[in-house]
PDB file of N, CA and C in Angstrom:
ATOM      1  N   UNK A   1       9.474  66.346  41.811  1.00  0.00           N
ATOM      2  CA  UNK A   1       8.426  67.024  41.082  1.00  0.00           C
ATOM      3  C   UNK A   1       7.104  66.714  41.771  1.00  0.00           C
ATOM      4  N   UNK A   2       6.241  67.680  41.719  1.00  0.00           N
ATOM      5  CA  UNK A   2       4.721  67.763  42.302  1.00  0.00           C
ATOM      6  C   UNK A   2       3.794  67.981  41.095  1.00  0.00           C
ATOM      7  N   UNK A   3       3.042  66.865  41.100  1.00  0.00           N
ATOM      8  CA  UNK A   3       2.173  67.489  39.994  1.00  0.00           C
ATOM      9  C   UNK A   3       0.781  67.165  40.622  1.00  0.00           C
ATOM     10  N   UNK A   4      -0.518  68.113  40.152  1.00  0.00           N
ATOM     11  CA  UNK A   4      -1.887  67.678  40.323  1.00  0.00           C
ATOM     12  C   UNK A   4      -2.114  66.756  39.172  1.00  0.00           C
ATOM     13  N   UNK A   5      -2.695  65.673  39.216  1.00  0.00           N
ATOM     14  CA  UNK A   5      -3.425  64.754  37.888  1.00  0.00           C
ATOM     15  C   UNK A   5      -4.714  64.925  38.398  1.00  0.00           C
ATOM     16  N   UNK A   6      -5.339  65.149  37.573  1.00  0.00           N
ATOM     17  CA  UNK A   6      -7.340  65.576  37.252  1.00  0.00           C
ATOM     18  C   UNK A   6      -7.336  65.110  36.138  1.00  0.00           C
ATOM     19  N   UNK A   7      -8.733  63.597  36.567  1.00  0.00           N
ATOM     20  CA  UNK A   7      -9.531  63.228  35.673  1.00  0.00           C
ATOM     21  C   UNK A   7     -11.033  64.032  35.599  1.00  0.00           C
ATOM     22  N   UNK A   8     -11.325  63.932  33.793  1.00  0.00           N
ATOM     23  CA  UNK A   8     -12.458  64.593  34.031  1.00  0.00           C
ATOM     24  C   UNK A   8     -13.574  63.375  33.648  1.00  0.00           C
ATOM     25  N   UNK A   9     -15.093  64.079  33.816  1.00  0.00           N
ATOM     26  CA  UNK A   9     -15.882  62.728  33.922  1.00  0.00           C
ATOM     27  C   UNK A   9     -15.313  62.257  32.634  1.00  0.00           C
ATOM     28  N   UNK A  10     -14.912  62.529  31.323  1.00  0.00           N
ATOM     29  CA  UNK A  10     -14.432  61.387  30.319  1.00  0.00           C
ATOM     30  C   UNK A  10     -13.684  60.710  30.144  1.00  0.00           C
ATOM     31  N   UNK A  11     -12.704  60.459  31.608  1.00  0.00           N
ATOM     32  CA  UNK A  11     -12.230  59.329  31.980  1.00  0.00           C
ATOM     33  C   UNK A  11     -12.837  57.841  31.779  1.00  0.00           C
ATOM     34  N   UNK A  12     -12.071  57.171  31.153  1.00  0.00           N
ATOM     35  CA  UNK A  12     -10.780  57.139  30.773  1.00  0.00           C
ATOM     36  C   UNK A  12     -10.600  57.012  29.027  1.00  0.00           C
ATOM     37  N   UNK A  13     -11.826  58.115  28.655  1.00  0.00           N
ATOM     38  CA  UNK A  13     -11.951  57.746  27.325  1.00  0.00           C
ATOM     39  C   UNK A  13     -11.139  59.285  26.748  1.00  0.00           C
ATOM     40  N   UNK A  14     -10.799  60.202  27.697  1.00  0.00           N
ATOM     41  CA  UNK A  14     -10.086  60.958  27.589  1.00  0.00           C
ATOM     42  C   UNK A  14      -8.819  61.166  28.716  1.00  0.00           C
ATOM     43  N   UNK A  15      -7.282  61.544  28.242  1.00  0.00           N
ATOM     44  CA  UNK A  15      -6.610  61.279  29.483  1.00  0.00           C
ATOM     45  C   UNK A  15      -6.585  62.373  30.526  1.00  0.00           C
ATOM     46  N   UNK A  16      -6.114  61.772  31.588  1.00  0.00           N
ATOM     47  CA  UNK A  16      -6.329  62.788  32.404  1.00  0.00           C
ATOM     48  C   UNK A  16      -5.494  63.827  32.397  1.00  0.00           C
ATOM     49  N   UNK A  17      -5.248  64.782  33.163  1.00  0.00           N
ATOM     50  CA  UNK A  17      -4.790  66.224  32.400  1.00  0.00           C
ATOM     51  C   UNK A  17      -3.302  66.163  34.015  1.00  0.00           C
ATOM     52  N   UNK A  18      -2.299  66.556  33.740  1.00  0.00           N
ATOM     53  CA  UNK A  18      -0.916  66.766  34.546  1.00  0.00           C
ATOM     54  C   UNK A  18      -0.798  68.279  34.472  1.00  0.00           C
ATOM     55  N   UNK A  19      -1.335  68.797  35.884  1.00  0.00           N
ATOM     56  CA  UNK A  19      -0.078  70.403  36.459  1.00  0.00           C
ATOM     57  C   UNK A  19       0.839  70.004  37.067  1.00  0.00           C
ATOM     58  N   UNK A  20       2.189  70.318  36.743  1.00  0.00           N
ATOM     59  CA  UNK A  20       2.832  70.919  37.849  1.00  0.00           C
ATOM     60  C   UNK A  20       3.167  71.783  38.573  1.00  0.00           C
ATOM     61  N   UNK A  21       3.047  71.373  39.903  1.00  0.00           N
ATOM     62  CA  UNK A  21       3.239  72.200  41.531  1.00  0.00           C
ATOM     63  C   UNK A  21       4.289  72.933  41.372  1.00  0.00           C
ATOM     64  N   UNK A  22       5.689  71.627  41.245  1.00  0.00           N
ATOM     65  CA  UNK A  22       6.793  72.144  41.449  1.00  0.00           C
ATOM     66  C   UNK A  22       7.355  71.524  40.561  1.00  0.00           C
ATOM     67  N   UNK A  23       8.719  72.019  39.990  1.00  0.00           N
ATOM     68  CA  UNK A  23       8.874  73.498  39.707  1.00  0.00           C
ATOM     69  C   UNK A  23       6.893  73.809  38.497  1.00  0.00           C
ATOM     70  N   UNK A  24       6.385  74.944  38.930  1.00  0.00           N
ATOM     71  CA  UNK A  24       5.567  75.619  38.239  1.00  0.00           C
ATOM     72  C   UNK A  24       6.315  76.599  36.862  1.00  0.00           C
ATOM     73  N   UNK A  25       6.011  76.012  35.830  1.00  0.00           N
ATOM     74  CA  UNK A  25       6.459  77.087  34.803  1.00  0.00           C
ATOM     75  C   UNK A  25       5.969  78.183  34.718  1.00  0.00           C
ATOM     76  N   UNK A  26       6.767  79.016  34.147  1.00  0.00           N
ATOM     77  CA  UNK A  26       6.487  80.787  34.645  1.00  0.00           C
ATOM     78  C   UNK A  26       5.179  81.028  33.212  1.00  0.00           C
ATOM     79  N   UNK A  27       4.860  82.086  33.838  1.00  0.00           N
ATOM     80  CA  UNK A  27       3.476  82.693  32.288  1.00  0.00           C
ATOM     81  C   UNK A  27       3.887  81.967  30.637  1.00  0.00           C
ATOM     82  N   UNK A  28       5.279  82.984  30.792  1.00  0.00           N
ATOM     83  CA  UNK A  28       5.981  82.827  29.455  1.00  0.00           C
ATOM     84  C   UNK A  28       6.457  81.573  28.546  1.00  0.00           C
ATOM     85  N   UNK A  29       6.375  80.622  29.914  1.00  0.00           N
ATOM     86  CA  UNK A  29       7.001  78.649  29.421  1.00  0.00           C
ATOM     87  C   UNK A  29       5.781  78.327  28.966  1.00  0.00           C
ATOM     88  N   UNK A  30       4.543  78.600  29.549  1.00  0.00           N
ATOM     89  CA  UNK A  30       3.203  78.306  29.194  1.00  0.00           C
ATOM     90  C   UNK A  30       2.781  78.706  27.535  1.00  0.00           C
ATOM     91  N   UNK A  31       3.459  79.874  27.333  1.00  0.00           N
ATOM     92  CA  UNK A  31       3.095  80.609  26.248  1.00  0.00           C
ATOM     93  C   UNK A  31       3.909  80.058  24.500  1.00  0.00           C
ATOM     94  N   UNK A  32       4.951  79.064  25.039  1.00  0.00           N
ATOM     95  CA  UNK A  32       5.812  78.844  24.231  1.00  0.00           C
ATOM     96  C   UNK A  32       5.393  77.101  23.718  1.00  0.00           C
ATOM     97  N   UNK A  33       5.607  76.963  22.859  1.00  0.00           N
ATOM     98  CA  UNK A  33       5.581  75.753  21.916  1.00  0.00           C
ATOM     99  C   UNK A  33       6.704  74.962  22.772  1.00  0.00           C
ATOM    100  N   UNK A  34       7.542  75.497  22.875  1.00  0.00           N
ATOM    101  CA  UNK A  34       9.075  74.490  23.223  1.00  0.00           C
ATOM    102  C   UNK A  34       9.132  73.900  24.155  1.00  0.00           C
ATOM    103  N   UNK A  35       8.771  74.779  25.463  1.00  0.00           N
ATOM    104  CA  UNK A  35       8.367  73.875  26.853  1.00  0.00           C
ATOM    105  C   UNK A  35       7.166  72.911  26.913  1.00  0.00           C
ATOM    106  N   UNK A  36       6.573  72.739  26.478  1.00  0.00           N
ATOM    107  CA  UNK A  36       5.771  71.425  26.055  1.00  0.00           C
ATOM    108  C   UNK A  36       4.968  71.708  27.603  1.00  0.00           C
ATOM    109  N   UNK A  37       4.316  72.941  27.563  1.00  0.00           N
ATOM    110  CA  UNK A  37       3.156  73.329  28.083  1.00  0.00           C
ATOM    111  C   UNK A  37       2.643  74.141  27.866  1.00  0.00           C
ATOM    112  N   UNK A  38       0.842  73.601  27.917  1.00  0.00           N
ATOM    113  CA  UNK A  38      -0.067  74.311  27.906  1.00  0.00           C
ATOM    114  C   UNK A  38      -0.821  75.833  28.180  1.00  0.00           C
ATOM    115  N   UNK A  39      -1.356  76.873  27.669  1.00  0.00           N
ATOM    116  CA  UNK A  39      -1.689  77.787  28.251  1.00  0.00           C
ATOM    117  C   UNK A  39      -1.919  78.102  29.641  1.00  0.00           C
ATOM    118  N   UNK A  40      -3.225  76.878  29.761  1.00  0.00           N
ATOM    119  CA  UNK A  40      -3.576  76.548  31.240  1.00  0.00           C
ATOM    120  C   UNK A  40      -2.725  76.336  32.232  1.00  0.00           C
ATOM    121  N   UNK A  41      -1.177  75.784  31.727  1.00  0.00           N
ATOM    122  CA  UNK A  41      -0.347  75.005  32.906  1.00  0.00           C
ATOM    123  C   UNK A  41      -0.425  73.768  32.871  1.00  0.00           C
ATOM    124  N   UNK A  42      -0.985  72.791  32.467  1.00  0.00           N
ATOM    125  CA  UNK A  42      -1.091  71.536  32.191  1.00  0.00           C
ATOM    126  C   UNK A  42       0.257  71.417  31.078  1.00  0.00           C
ATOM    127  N   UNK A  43       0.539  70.210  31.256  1.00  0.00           N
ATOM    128  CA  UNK A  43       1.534  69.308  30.375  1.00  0.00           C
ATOM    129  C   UNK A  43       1.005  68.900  28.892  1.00  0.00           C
ATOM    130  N   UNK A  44       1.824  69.057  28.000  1.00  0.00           N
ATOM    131  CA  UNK A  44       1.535  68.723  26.833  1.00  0.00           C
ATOM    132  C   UNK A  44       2.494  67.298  26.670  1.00  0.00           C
ATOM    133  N   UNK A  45       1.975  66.120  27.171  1.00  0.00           N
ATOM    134  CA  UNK A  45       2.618  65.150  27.201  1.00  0.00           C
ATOM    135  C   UNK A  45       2.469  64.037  25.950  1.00  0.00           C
ATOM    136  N   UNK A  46       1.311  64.218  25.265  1.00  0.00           N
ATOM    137  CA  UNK A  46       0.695  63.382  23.619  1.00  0.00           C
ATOM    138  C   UNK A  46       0.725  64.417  23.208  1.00  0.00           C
ATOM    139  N   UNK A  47       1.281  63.959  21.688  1.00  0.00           N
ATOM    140  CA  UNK A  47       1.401  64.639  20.016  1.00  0.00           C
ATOM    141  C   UNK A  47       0.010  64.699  19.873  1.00  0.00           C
ATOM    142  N   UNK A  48      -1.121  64.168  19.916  1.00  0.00           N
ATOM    143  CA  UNK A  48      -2.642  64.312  19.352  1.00  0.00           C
ATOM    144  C   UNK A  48      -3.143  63.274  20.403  1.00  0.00           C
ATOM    145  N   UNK A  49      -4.595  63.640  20.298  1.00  0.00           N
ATOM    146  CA  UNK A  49      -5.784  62.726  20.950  1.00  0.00           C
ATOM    147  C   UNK A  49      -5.556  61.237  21.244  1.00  0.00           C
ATOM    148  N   UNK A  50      -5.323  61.075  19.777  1.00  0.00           N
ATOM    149  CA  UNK A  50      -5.286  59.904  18.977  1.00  0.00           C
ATOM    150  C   UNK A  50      -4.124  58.925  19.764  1.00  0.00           C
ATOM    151  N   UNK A  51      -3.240  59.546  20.611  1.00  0.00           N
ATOM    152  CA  UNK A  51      -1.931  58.903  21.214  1.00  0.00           C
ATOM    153  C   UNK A  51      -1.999  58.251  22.418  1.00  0.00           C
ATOM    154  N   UNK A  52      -3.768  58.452  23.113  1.00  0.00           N
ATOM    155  CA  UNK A  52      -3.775  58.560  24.319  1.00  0.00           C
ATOM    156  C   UNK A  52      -4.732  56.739  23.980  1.00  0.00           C
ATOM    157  N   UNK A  53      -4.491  55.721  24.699  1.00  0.00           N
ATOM    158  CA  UNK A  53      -5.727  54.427  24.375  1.00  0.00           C
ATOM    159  C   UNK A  53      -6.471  54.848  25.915  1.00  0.00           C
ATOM    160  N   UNK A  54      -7.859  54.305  25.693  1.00  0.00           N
ATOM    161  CA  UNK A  54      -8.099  54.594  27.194  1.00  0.00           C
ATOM    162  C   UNK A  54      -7.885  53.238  28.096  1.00  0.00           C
ATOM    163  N   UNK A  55      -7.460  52.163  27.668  1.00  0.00           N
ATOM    164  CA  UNK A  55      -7.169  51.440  27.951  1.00  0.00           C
ATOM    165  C   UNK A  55      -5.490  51.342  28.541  1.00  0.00           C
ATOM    166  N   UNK A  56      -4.844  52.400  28.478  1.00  0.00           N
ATOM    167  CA  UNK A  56      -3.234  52.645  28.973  1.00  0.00           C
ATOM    168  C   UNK A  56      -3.525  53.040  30.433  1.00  0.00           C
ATOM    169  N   UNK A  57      -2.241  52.608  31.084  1.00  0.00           N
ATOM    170  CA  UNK A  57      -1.839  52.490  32.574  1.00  0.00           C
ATOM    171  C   UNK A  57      -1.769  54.630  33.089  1.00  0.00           C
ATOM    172  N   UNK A  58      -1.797  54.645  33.840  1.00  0.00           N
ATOM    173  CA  UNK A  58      -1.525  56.058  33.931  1.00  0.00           C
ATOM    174  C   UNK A  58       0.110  55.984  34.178  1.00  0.00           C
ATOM    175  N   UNK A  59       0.428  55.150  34.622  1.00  0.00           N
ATOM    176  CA  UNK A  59       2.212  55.252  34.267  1.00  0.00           C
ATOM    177  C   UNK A  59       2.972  55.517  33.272  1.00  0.00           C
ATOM    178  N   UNK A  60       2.412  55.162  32.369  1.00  0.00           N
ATOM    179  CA  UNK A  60       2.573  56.012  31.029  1.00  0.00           C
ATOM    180  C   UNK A  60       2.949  57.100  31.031  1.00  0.00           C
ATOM    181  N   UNK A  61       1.720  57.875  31.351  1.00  0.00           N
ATOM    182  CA  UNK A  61       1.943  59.439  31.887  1.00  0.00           C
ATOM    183  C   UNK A  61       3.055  59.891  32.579  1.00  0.00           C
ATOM    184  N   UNK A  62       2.453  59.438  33.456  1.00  0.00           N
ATOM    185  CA  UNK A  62       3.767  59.447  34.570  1.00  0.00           C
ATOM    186  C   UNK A  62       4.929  59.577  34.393  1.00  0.00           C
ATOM    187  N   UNK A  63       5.768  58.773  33.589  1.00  0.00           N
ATOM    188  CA  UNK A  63       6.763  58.384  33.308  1.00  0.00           C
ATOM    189  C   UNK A  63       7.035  59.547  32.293  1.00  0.00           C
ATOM    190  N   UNK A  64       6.051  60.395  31.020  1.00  0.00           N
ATOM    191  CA  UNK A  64       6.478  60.988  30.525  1.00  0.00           C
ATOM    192  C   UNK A  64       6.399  62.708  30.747  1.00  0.00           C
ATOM    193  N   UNK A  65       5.682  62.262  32.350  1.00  0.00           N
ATOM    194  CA  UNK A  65       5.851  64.121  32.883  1.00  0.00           C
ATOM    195  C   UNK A  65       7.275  63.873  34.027  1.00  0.00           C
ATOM    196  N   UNK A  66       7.617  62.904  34.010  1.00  0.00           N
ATOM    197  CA  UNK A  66       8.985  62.451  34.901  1.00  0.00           C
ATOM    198  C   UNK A  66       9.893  63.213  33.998  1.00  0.00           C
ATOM    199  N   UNK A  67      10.101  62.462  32.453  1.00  0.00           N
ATOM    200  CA  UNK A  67      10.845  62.803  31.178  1.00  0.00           C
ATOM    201  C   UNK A  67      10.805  64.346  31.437  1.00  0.00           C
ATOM    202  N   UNK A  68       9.462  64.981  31.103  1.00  0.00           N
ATOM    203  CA  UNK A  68       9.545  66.477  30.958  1.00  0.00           C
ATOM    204  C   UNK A  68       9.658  67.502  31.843  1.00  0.00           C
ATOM    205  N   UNK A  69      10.199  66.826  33.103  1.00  0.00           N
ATOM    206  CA  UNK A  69      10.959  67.249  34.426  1.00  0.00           C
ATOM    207  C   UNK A  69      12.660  67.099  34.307  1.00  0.00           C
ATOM    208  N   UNK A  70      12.806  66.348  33.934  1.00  0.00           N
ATOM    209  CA  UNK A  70      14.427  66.309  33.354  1.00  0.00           C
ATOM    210  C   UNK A  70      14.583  67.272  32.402  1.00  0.00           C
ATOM    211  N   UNK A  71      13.957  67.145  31.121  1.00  0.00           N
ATOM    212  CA  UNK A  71      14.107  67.910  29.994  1.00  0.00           C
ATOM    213  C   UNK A  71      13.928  69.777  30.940  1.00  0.00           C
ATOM    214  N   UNK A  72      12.973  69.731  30.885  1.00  0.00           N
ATOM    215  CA  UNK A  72      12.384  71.219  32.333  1.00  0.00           C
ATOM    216  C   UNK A  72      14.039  71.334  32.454  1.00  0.00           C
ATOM    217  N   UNK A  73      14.511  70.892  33.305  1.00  0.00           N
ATOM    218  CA  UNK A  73      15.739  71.099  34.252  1.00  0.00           C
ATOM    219  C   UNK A  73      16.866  71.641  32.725  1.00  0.00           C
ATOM    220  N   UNK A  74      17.031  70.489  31.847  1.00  0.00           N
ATOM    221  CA  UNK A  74      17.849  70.828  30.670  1.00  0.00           C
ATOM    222  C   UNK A  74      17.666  72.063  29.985  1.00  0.00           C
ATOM    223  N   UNK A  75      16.397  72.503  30.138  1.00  0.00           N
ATOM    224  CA  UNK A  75      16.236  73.880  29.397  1.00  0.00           C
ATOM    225  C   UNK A  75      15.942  75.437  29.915  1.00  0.00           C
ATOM    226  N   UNK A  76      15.989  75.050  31.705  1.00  0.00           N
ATOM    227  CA  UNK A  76      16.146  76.512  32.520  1.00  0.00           C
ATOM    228  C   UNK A  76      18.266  75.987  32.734  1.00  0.00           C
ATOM    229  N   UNK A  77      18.776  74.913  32.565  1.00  0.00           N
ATOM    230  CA  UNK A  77      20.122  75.035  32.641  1.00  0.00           C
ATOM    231  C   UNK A  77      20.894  75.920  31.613  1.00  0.00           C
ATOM    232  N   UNK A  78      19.925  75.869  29.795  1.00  0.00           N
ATOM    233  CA  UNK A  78      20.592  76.665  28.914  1.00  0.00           C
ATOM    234  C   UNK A  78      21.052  75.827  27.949  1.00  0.00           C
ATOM    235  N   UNK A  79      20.686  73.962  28.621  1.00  0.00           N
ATOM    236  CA  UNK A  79      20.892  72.954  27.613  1.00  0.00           C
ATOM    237  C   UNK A  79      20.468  72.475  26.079  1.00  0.00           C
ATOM    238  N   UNK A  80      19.018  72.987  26.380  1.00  0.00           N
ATOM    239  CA  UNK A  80      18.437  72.806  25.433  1.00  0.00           C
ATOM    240  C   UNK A  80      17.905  74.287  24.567  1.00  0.00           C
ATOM    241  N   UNK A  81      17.534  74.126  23.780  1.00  0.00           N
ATOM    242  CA  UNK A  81      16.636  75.145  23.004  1.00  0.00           C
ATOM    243  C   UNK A  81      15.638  74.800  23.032  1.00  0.00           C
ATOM    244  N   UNK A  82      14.271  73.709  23.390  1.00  0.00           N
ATOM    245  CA  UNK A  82      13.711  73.085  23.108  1.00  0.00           C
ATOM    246  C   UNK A  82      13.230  71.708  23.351  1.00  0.00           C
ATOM    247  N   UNK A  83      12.417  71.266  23.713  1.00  0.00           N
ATOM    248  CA  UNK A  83      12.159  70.018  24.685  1.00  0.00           C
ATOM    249  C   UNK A  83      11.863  69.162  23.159  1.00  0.00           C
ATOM    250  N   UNK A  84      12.147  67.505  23.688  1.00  0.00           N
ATOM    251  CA  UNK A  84      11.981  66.937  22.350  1.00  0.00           C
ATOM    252  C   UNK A  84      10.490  66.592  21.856  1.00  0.00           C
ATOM    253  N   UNK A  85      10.551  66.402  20.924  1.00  0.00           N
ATOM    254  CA  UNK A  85       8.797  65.861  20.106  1.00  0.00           C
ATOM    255  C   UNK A  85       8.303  64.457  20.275  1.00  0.00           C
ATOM    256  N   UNK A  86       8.884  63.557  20.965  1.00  0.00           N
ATOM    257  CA  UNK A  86       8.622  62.644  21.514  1.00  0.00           C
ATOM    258  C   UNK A  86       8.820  61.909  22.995  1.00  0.00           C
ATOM    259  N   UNK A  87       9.717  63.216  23.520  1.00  0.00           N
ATOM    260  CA  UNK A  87       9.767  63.086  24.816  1.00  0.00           C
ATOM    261  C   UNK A  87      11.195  62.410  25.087  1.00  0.00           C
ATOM    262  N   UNK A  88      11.768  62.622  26.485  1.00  0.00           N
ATOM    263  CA  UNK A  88      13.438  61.840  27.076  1.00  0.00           C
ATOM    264  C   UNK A  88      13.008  60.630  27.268  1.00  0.00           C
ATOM    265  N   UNK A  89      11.390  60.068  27.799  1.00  0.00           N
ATOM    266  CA  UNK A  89      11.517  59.067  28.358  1.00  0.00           C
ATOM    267  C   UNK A  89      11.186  57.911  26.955  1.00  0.00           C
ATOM    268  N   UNK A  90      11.141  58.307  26.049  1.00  0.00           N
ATOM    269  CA  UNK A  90      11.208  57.418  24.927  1.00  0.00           C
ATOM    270  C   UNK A  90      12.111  58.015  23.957  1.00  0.00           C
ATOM    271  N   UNK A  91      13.062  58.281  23.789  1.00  0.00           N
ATOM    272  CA  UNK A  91      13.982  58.784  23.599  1.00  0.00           C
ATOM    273  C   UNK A  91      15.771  59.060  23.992  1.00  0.00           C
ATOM    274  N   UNK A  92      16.554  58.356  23.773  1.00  0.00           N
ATOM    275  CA  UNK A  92      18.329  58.199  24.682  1.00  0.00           C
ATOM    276  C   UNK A  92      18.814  59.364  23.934  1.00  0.00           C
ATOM    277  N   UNK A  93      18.579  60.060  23.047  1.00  0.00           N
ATOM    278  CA  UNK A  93      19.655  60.766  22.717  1.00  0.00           C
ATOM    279  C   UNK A  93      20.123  61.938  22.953  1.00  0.00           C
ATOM    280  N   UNK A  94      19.553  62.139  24.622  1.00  0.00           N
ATOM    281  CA  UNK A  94      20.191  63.034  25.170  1.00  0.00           C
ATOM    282  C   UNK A  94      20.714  62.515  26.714  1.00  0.00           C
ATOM    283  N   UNK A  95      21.130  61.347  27.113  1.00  0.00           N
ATOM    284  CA  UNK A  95      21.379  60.679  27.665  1.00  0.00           C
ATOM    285  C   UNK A  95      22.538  60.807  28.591  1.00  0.00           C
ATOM    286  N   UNK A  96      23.545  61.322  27.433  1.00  0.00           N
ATOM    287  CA  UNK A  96      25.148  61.807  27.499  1.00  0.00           C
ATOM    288  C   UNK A  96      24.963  63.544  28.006  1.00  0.00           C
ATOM    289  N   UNK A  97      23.789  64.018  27.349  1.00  0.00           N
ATOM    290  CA  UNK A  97      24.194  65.626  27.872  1.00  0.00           C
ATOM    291  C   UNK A  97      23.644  65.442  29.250  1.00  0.00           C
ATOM    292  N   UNK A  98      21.966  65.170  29.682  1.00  0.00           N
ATOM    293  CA  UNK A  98      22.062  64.898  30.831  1.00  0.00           C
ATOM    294  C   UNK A  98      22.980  64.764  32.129  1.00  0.00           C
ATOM    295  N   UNK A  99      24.483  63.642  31.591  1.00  0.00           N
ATOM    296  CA  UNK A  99      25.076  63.578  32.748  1.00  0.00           C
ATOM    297  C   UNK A  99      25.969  64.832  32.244  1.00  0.00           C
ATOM    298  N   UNK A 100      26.047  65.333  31.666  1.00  0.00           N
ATOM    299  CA  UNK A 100      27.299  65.974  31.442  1.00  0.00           C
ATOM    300  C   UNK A 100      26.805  67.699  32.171  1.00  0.00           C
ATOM    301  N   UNK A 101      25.356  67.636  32.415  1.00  0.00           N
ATOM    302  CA  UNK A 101      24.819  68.501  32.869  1.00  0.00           C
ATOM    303  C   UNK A 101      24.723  68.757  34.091  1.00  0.00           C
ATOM    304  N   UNK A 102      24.276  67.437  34.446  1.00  0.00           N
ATOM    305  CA  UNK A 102      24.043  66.771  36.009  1.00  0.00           C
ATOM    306  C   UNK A 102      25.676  67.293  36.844  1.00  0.00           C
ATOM    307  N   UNK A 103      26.656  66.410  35.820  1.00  0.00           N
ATOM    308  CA  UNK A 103      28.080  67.040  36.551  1.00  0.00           C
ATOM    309  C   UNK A 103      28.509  68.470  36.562  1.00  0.00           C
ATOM    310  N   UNK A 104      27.946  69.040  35.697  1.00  0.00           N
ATOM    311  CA  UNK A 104      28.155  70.564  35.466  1.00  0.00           C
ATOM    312  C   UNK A 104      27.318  71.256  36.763  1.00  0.00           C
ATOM    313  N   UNK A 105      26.564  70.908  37.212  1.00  0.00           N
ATOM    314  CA  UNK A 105      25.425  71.210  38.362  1.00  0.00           C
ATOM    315  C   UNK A 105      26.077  70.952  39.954  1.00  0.00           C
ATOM    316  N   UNK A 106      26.895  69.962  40.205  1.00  0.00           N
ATOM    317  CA  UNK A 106      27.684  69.920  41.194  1.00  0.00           C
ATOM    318  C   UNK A 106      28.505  71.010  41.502  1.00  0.00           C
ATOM    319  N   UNK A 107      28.347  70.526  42.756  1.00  0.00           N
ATOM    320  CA  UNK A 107      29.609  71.526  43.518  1.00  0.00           C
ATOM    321  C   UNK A 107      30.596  70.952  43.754  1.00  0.00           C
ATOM    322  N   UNK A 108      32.092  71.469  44.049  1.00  0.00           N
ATOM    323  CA  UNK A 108      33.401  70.791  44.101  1.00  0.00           C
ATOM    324  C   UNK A 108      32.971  69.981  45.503  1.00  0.00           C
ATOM    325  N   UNK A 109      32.109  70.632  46.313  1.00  0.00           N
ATOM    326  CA  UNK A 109      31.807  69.528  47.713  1.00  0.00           C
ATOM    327  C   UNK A 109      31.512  68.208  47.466  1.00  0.00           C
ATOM    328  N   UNK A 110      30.111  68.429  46.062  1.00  0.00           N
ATOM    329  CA  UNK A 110      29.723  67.028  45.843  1.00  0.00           C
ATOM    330  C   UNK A 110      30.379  66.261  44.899  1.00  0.00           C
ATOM    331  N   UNK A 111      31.218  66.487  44.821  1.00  0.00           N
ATOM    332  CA  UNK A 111      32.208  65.703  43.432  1.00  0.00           C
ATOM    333  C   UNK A 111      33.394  64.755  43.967  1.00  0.00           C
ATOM    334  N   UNK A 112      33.485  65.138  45.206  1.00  0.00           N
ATOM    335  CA  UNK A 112      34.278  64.366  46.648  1.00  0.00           C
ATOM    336  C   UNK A 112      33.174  63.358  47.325  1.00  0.00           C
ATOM    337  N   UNK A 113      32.036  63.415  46.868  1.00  0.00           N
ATOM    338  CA  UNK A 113      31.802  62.359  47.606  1.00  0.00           C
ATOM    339  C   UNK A 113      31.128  61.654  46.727  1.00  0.00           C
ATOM    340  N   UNK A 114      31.249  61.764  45.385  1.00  0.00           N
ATOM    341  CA  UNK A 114      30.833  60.913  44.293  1.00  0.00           C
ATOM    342  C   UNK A 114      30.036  60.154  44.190  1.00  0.00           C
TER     343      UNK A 114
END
C-alpha cells in the first residue's frame, strides 16, 4: 500500500490526514459509508475527533490504514459487506476469514510451494 500522510499546520493538535496511492478507491468507495472513506479520498480511520490524542505516535495510524488495506482487499474480494467500526487492526474476528480468503486468492502454482 502507498499512501500520502499530510499534516496540516494543526499538527499535532489535529491528526494528520491518510490518501491512498495504491490501491486508490474508485469515486463510488469514496461515496459510501462502508469503505471507511472519505469524499476527498482520505481515510476515515477515527470514529470522532475526540479519538485522535495529539500526543499519539503516528503508528497508530499507520497500523490502522495497514488494517483498512486488508479489510480494502476483503471487500473488492466479495468478503465483506462492509469494513468494521473499529477497524481489523484492533479487532481478531475476522482473522479466520482473512486466511480463508488469502487461500482462496492462490493459485494451484502457489499452493505447491506453500
Amino acid at each position: 500500500m502507498t499512501i500520502a500522510l499530510v499534516y496540516s499546520a494543526a499538527h499535532p493538535m489535529v491528526p494528520p490526514t491518510i490518501f491512498p496511492i495504491t490501491p486508490e478507491p474508485t469515486i463510488d468507495e469514496c461515496t459510501q459509508n462502508a469503505w471507511h472513506v472519505a469524499p476527498i479520498g482520505s481515510l476515515c480511520l477515527l470514529q470522532t475527533q475526540g479519538d485522535w490524542a495529539p500526543e499519539a505516535s503516528i503508528t497508530e495510524l499507520l497500523e490502522k490504514a495497514a488494517g483498512w488495506r486488508i479489510e480494502y482487499a476483503l471487500m473488492k474480494a466479495g468478503a465483506l459487506d462492509k469494513m468494521t467500526t473499529s477497524g481489523i487492526a484492533l479487532d481478531d474476528t475476522l482473522d479466520t476469514l482473512i486466511t480463508e480468503v488469502g487461500q482462496q486468492q492462490l493459485s494451484p502454482d502457489d499452493e505447491s510451494t506453500g
